[in-house]
Every structure is written in C-alpha cells, then in structure tokens.
PDB file of N, CA and C in Angstrom:
ATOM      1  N   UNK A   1    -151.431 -93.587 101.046  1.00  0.00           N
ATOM      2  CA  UNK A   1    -152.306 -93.799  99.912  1.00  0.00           C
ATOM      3  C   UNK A   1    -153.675 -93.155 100.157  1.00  0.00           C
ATOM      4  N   UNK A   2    -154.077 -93.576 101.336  1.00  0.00           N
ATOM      5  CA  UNK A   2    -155.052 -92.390 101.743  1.00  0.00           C
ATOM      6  C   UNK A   2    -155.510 -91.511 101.375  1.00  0.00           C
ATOM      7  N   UNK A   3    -154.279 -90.609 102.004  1.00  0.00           N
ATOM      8  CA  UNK A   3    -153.927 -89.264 102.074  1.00  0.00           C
ATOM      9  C   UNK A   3    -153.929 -88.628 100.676  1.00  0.00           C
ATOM     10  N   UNK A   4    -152.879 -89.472  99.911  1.00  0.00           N
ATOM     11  CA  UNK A   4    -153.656 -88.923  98.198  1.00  0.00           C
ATOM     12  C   UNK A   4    -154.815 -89.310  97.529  1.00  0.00           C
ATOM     13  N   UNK A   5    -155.922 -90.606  97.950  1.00  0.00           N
ATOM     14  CA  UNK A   5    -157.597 -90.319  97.246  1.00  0.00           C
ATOM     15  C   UNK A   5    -158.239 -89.139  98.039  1.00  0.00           C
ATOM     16  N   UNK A   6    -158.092 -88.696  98.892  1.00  0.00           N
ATOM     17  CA  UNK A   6    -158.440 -88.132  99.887  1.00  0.00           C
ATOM     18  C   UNK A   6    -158.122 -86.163  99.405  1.00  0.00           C
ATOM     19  N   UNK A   7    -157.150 -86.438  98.885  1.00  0.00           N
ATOM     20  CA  UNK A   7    -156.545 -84.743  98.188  1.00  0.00           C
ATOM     21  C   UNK A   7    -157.884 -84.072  97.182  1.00  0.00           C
ATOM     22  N   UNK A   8    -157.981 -83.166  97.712  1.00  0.00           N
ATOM     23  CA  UNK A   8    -159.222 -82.400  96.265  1.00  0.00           C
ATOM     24  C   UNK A   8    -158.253 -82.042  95.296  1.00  0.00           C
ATOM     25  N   UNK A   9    -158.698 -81.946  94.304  1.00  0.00           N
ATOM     26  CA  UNK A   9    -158.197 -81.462  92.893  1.00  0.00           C
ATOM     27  C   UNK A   9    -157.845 -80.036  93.107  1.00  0.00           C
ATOM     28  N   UNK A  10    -156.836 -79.512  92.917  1.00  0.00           N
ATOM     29  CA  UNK A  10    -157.329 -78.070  92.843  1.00  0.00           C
ATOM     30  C   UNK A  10    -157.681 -77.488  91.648  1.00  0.00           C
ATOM     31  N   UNK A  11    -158.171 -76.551  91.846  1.00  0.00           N
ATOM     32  CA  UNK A  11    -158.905 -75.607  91.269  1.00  0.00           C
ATOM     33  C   UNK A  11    -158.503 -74.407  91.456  1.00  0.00           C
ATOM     34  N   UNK A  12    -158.018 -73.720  90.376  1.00  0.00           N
ATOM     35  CA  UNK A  12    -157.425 -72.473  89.839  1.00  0.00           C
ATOM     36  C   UNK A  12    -158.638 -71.955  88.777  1.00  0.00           C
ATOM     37  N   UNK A  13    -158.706 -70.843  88.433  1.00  0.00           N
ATOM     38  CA  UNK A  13    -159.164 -70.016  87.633  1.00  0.00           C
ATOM     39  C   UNK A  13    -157.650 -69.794  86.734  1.00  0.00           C
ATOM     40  N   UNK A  14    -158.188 -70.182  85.391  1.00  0.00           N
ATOM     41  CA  UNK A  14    -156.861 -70.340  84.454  1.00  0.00           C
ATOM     42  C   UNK A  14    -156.929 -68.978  83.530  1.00  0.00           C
ATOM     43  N   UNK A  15    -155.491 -68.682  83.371  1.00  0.00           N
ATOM     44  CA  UNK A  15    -155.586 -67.042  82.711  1.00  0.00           C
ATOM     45  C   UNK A  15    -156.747 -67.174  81.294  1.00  0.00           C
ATOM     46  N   UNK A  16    -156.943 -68.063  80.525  1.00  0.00           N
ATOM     47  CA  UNK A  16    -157.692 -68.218  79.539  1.00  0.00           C
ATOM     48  C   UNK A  16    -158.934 -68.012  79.716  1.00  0.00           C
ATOM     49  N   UNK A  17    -159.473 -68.358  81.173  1.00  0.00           N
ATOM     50  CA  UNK A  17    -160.630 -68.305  81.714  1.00  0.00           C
ATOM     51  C   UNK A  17    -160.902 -66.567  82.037  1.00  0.00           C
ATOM     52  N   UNK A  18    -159.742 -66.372  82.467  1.00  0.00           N
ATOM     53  CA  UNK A  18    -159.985 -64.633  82.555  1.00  0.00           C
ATOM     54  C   UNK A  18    -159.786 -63.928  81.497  1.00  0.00           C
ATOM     55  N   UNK A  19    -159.418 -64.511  80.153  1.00  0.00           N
ATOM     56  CA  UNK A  19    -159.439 -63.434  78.631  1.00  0.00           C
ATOM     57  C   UNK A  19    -160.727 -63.803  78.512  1.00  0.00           C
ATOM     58  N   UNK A  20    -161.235 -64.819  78.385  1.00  0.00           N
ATOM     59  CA  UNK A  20    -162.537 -65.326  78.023  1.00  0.00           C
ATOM     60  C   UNK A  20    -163.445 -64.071  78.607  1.00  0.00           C
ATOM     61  N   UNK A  21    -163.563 -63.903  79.700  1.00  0.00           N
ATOM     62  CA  UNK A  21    -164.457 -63.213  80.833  1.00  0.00           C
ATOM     63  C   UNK A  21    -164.295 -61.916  80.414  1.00  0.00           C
ATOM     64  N   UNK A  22    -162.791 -61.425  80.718  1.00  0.00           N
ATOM     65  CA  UNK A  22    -162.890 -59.881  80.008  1.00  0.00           C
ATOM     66  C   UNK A  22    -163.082 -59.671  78.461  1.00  0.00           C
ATOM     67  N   UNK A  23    -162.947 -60.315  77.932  1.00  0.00           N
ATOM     68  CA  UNK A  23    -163.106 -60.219  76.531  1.00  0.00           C
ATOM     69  C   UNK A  23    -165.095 -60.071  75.820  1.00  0.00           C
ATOM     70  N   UNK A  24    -165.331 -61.652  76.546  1.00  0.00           N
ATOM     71  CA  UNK A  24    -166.359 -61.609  76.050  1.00  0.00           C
ATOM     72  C   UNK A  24    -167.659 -62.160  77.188  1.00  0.00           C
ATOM     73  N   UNK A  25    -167.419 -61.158  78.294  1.00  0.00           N
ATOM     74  CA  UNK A  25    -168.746 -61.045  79.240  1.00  0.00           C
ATOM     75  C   UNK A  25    -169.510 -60.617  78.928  1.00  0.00           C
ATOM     76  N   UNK A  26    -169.912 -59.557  77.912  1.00  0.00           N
ATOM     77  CA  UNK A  26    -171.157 -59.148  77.493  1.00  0.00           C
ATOM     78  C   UNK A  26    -172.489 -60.515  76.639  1.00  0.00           C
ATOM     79  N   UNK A  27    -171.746 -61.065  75.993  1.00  0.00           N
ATOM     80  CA  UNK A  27    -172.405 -62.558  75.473  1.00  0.00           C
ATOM     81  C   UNK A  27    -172.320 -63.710  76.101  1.00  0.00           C
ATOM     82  N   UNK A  28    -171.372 -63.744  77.336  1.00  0.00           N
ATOM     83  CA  UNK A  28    -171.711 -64.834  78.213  1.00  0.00           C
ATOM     84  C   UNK A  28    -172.628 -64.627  79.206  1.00  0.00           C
ATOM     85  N   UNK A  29    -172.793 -63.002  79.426  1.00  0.00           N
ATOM     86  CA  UNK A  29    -173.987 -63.082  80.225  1.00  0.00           C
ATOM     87  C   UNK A  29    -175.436 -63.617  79.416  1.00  0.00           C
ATOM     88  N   UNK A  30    -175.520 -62.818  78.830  1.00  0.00           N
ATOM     89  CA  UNK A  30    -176.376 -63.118  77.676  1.00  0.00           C
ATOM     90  C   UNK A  30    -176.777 -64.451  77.369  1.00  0.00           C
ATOM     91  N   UNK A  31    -175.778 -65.475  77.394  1.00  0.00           N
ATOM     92  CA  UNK A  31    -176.051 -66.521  76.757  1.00  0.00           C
ATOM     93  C   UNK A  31    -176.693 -67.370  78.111  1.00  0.00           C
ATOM     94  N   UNK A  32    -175.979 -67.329  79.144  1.00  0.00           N
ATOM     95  CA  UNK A  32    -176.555 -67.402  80.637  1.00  0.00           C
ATOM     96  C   UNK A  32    -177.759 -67.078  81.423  1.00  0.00           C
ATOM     97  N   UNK A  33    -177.961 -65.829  80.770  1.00  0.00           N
ATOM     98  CA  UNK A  33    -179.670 -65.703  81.252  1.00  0.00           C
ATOM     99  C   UNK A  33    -180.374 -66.494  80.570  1.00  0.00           C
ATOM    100  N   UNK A  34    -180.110 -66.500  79.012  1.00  0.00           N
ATOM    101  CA  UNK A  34    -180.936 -67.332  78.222  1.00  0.00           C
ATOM    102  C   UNK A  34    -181.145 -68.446  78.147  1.00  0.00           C
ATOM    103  N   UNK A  35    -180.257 -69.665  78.832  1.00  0.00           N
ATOM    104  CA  UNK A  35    -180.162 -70.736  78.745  1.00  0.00           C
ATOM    105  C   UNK A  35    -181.109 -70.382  80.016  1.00  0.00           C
ATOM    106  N   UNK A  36    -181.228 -70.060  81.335  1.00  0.00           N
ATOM    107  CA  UNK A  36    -180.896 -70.400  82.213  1.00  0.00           C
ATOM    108  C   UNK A  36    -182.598 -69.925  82.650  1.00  0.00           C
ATOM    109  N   UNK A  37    -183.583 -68.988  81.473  1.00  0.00           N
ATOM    110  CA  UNK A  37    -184.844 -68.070  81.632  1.00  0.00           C
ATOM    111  C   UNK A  37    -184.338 -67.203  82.700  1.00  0.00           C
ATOM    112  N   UNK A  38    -184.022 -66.077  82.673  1.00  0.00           N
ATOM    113  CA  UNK A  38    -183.024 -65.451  84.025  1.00  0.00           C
ATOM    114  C   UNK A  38    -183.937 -63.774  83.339  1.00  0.00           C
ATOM    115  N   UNK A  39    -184.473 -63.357  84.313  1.00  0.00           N
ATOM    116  CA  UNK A  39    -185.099 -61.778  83.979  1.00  0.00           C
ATOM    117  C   UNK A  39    -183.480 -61.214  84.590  1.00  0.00           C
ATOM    118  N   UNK A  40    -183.172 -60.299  84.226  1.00  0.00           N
ATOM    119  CA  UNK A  40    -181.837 -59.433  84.191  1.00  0.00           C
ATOM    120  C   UNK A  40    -182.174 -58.159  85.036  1.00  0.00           C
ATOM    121  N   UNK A  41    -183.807 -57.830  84.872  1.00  0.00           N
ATOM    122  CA  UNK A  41    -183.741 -56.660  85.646  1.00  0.00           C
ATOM    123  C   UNK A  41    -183.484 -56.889  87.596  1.00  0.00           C
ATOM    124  N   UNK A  42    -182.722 -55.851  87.997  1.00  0.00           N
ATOM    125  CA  UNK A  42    -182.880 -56.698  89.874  1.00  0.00           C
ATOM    126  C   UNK A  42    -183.741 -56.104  90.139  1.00  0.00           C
ATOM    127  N   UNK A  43    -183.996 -57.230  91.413  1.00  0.00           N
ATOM    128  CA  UNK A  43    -185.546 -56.987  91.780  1.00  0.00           C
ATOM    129  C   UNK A  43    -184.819 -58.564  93.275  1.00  0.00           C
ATOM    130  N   UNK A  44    -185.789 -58.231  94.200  1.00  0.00           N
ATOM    131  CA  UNK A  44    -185.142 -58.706  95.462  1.00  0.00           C
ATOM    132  C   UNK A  44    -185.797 -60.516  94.455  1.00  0.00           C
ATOM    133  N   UNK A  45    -187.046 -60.348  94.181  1.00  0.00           N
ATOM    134  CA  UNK A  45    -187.380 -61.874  93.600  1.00  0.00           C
ATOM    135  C   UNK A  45    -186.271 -62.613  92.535  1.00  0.00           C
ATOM    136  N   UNK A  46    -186.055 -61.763  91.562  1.00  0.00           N
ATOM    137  CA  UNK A  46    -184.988 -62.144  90.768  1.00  0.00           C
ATOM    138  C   UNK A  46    -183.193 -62.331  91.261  1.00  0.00           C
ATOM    139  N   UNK A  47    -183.095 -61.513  91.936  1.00  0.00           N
ATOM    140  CA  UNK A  47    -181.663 -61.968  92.474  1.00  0.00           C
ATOM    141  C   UNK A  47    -182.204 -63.310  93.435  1.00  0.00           C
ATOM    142  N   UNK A  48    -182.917 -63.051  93.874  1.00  0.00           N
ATOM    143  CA  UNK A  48    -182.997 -64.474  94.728  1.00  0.00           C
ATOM    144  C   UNK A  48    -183.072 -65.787  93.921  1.00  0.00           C
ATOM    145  N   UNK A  49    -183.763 -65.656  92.731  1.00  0.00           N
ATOM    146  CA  UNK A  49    -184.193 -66.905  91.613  1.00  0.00           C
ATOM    147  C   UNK A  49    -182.589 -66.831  90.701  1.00  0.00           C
ATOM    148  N   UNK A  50    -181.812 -65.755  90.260  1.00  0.00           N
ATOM    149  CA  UNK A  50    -179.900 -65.729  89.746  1.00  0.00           C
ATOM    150  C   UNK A  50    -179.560 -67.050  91.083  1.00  0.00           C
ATOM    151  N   UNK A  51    -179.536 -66.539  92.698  1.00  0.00           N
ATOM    152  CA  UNK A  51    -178.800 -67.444  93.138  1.00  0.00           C
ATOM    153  C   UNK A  51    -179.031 -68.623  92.924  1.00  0.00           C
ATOM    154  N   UNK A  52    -180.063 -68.912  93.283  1.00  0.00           N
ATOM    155  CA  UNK A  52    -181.179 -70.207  93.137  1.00  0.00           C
ATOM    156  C   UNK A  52    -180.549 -71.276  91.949  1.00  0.00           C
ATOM    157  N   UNK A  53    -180.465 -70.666  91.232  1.00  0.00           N
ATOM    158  CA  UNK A  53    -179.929 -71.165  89.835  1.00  0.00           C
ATOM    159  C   UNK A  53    -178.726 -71.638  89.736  1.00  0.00           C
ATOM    160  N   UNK A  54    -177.809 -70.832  90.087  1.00  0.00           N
ATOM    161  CA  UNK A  54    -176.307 -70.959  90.458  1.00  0.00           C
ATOM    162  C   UNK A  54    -176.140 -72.036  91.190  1.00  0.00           C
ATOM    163  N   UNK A  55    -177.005 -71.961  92.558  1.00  0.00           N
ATOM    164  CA  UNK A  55    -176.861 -73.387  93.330  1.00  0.00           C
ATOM    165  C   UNK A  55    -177.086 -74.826  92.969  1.00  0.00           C
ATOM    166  N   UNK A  56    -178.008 -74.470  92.338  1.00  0.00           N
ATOM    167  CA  UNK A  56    -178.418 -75.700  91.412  1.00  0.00           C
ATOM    168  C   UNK A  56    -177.267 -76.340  90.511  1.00  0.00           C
ATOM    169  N   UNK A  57    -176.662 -75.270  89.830  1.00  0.00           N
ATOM    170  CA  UNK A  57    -175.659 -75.556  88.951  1.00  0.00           C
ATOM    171  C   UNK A  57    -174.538 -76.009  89.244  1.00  0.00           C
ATOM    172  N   UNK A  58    -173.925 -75.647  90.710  1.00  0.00           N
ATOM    173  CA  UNK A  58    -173.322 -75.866  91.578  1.00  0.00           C
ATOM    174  C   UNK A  58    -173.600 -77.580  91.473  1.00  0.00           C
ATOM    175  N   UNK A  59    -174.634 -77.470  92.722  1.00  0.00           N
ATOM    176  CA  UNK A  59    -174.717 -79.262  93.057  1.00  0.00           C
ATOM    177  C   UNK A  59    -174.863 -79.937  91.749  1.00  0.00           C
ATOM    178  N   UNK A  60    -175.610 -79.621  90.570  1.00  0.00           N
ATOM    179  CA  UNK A  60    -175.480 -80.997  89.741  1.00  0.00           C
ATOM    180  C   UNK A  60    -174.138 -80.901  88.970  1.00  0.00           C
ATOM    181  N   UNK A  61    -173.534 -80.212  89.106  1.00  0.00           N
ATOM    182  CA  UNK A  61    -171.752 -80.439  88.413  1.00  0.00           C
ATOM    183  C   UNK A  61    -170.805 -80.743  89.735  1.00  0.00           C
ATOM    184  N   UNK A  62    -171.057 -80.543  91.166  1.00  0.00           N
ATOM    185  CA  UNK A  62    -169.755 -81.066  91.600  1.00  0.00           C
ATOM    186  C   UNK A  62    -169.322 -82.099  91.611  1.00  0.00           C
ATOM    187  N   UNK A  63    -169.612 -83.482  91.255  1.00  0.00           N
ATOM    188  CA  UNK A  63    -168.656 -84.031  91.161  1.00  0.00           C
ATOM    189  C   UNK A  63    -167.727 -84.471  89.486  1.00  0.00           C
ATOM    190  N   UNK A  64    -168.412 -83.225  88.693  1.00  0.00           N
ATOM    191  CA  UNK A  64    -167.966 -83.167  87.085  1.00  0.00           C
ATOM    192  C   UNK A  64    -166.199 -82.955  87.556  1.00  0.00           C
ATOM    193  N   UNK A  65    -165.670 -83.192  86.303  1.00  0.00           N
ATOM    194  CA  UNK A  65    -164.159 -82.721  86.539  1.00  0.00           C
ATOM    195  C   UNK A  65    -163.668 -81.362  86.387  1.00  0.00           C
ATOM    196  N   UNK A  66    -162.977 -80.512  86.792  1.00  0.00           N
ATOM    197  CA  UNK A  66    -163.242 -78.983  86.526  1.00  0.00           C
ATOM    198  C   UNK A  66    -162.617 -78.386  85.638  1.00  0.00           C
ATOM    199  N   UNK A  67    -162.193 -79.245  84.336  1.00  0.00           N
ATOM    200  CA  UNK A  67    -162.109 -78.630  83.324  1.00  0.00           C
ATOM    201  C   UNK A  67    -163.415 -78.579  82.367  1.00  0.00           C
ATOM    202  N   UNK A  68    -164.121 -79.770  82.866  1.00  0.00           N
ATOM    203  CA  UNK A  68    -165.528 -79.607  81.936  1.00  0.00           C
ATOM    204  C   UNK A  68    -166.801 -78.471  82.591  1.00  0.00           C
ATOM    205  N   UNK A  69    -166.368 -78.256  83.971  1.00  0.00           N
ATOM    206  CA  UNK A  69    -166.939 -76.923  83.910  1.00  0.00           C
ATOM    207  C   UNK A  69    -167.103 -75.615  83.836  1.00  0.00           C
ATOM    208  N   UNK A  70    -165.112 -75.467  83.549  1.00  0.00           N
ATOM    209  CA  UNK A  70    -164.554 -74.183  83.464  1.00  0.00           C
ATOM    210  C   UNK A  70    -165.571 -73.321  82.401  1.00  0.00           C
ATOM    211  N   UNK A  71    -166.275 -73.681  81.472  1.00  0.00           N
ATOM    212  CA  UNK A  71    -167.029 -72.815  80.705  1.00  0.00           C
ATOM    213  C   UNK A  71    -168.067 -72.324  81.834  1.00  0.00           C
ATOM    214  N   UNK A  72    -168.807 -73.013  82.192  1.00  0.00           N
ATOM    215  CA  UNK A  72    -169.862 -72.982  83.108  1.00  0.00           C
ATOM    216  C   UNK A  72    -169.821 -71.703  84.556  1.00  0.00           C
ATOM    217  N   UNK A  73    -168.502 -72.218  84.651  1.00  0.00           N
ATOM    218  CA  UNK A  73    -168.225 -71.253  85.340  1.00  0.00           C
ATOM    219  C   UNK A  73    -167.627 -69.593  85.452  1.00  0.00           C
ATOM    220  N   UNK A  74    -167.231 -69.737  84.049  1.00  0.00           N
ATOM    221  CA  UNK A  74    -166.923 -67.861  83.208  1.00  0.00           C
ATOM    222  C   UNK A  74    -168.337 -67.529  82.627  1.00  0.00           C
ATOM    223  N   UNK A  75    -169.335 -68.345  82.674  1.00  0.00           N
ATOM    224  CA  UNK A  75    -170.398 -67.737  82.375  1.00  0.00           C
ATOM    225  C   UNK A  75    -171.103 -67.331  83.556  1.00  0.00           C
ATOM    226  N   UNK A  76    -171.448 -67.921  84.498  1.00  0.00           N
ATOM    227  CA  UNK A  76    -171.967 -67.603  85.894  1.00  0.00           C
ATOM    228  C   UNK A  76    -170.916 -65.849  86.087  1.00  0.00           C
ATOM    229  N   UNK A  77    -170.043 -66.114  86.305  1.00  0.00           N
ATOM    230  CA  UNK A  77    -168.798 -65.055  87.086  1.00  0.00           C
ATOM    231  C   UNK A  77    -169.465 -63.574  85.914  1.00  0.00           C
ATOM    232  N   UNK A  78    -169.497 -63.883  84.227  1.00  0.00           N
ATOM    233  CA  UNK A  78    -169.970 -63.120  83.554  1.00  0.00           C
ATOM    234  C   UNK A  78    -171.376 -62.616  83.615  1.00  0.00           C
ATOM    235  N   UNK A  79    -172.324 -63.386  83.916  1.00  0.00           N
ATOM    236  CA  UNK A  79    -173.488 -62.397  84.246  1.00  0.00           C
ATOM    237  C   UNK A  79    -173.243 -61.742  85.570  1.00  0.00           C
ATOM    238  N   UNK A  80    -173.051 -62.499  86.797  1.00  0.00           N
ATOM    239  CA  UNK A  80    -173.175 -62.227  88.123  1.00  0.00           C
ATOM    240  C   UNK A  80    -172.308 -60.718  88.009  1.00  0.00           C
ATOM    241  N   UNK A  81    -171.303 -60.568  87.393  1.00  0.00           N
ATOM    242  CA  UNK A  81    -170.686 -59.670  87.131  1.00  0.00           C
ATOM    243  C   UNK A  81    -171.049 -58.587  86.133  1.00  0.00           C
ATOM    244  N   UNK A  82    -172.043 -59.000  85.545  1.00  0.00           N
ATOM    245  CA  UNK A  82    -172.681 -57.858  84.181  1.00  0.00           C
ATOM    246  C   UNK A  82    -173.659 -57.080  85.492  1.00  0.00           C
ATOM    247  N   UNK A  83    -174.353 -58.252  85.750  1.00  0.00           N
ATOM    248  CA  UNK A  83    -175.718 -57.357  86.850  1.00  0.00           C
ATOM    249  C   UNK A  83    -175.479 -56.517  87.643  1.00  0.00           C
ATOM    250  N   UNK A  84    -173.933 -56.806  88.439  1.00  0.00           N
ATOM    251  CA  UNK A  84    -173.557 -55.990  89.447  1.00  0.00           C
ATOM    252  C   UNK A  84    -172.880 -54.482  88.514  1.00  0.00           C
ATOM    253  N   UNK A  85    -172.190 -54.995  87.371  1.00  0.00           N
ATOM    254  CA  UNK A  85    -172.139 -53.638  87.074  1.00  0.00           C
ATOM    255  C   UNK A  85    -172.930 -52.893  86.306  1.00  0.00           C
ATOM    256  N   UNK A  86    -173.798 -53.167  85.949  1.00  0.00           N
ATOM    257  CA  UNK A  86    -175.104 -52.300  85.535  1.00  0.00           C
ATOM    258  C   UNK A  86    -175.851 -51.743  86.689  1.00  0.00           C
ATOM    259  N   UNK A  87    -175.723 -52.394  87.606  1.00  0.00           N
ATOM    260  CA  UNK A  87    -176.632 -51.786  88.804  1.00  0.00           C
ATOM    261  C   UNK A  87    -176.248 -50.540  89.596  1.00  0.00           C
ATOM    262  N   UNK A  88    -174.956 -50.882  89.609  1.00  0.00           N
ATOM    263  CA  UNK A  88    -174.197 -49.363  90.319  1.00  0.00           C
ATOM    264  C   UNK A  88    -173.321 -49.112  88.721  1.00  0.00           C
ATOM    265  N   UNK A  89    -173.701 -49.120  87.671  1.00  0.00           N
ATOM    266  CA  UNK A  89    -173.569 -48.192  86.805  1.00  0.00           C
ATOM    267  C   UNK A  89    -172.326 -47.943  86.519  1.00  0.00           C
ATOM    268  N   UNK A  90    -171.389 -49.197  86.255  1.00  0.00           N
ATOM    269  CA  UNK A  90    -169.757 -49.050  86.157  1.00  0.00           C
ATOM    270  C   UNK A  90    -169.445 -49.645  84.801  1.00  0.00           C
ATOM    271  N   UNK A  91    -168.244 -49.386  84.570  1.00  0.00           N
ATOM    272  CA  UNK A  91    -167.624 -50.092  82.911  1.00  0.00           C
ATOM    273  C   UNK A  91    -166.878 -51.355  83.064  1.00  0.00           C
TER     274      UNK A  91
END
C-alpha cells in the first residue's frame, strides 16, 4: 500500500499537447510573454529573468494535477522554443 501512495503520477506529453505546440506556438508564445511581462529580445539579463519565471511556475504548480497544467506547460515549451528559434534563425 505504500508502495502505491508513494508512485508519482506519470507524466507524458500527450499527442494533443504536441498539435497544440506545432500548430499554434506562434500565439502561445505570445500569450506567455504577455502574461508573464517577458522582453523577447535575448540578452544574458532576459534569458536569465525567461528562466526565473519558469521556475517560479514550476514550484507554484507542482503539486497541481498534470492535466491542469498541461496548458501551462505547451506554453512555456512554445516560447522557450520560439526564442531559440529566432535566435539561430530557423523555421
């Protein structure tokens, strides 16, 4: 009995979560900086204040259930992923 309170939930990234992301990362980044006051240009201060943020977001949702943060989390993956490809300039 333990042994199962004791089991973490797992956690998958669900294919819906990845149409979501490829589909519509351009407005989840978007909507992510904005919620979040996030300058987009990099700059060593600003990537440091993106992580900063993330962590934060991190600790006050882990112990949420992880379907209520699956949004939360295709939006993070969608900017973190817009910035990196704007920076080295990819599609």
């Amino acid at each position: 009995m333990l042994d199962e309170l004791s089991a973490e939930e797992k956690t998958e990234p669900t294919a819906e979560m990845g149409e979501k992301l490829l589909t519509s990362y351009e407005a989840l980044s978007e909507k992510f900086a904005k919620e979040n006051m996030l300058f987009t240009k990099p700059s060593k201060e600003n990537i440091l204040t993106w992580f900063d943020v993330v962590g934060r977001k991190f600790e006050e949702t882990k112990d949420m259930p992880y379907d209520q943060v699956q949004e939360m989390l295709v939006e993070i993956a969608a900017f973190l992923g817009e910035q990196l490809r704007k920076e080295l300039g990819g599609e």
